[in-house]
Protein backbone atom coordinates (compact mmCIF):
# COMPACT_ATOMS: atom_id res chain seq x y z
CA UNK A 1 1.85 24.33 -5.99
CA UNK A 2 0.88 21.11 -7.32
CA UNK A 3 0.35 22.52 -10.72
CA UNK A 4 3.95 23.75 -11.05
CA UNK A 5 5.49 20.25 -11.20
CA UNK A 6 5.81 18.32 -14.46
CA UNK A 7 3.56 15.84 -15.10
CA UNK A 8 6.46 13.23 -15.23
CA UNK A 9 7.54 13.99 -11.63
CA UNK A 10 3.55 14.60 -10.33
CA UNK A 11 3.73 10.52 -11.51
CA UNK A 12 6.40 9.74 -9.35
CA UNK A 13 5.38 11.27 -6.68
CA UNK A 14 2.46 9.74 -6.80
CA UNK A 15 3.92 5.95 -7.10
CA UNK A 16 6.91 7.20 -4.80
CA UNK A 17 4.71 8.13 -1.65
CA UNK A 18 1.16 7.68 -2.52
CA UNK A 19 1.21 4.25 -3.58
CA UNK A 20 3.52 2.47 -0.73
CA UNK A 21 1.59 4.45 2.32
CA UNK A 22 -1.86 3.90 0.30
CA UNK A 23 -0.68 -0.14 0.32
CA UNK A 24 0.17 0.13 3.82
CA UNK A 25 -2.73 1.57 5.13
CA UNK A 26 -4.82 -1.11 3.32
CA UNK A 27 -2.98 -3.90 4.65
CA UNK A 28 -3.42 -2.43 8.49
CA UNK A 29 -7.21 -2.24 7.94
CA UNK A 30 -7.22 -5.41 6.12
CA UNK A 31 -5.53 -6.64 9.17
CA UNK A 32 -7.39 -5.44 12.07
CA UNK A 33 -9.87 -7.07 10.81
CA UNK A 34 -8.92 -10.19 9.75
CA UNK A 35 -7.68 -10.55 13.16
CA UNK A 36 -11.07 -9.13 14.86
CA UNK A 37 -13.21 -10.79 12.41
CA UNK A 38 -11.10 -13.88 10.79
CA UNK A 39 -11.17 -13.89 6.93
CA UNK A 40 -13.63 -12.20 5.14
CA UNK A 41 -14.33 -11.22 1.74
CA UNK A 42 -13.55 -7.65 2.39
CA UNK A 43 -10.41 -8.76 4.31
CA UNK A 44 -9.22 -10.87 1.32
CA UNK A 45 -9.98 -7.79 -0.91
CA UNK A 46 -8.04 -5.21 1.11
CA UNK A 47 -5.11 -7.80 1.45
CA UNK A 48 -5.59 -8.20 -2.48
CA UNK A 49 -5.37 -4.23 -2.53
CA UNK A 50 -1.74 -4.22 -0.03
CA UNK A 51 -0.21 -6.80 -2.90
CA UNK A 52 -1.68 -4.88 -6.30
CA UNK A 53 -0.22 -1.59 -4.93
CA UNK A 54 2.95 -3.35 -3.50
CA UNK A 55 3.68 -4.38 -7.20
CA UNK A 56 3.17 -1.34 -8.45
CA UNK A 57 4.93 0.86 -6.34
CA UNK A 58 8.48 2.33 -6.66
CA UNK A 59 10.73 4.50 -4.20
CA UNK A 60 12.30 4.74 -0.64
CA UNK A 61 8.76 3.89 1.02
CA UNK A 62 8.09 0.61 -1.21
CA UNK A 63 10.82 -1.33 0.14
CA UNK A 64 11.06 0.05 3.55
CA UNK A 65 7.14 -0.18 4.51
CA UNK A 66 7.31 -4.06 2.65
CA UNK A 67 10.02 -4.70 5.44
CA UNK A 68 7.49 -4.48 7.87
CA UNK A 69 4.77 -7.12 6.63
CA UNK A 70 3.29 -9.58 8.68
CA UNK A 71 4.80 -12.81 9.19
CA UNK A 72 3.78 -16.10 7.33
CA UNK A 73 1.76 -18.22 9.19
């Protein structure tokens, strides 16, 4: 099925829902344990990861999972 779709919208997909949930998912992981843990390289590296991917994504999910970020301390 995959192979059916032009490469142009394969990319989008990709950035559309890949990117924000793959962002996400570091950030909760980068979270737990920070908070577990306190700050740690790999912490500060999956937190790094959440804001690369946050640039980079585009869509409905970028904006709406970005809403949801842990507040400043």
């Amino acid at each position: 099925m995959w192979a059916f779709f032009s490469a142009r919208l394969r990319m989008w997909l990709l950035l559309a829902i890949g990117a924000p949930l793959l962002g996400w998912l570091l950030g909760r992981i980068g979270d737990a344990i920070e908070a577990r843990r306190g700050p740690t390289a790999v912490s500060r590296g999956l937190q790094t990861g959440r804001r690369w991917l946050r640039r980079r994504a585009r869509g409905p999910l970028a904006t709406s999972l970005d809403d949801r970020e842990r507040p400043a301390r």
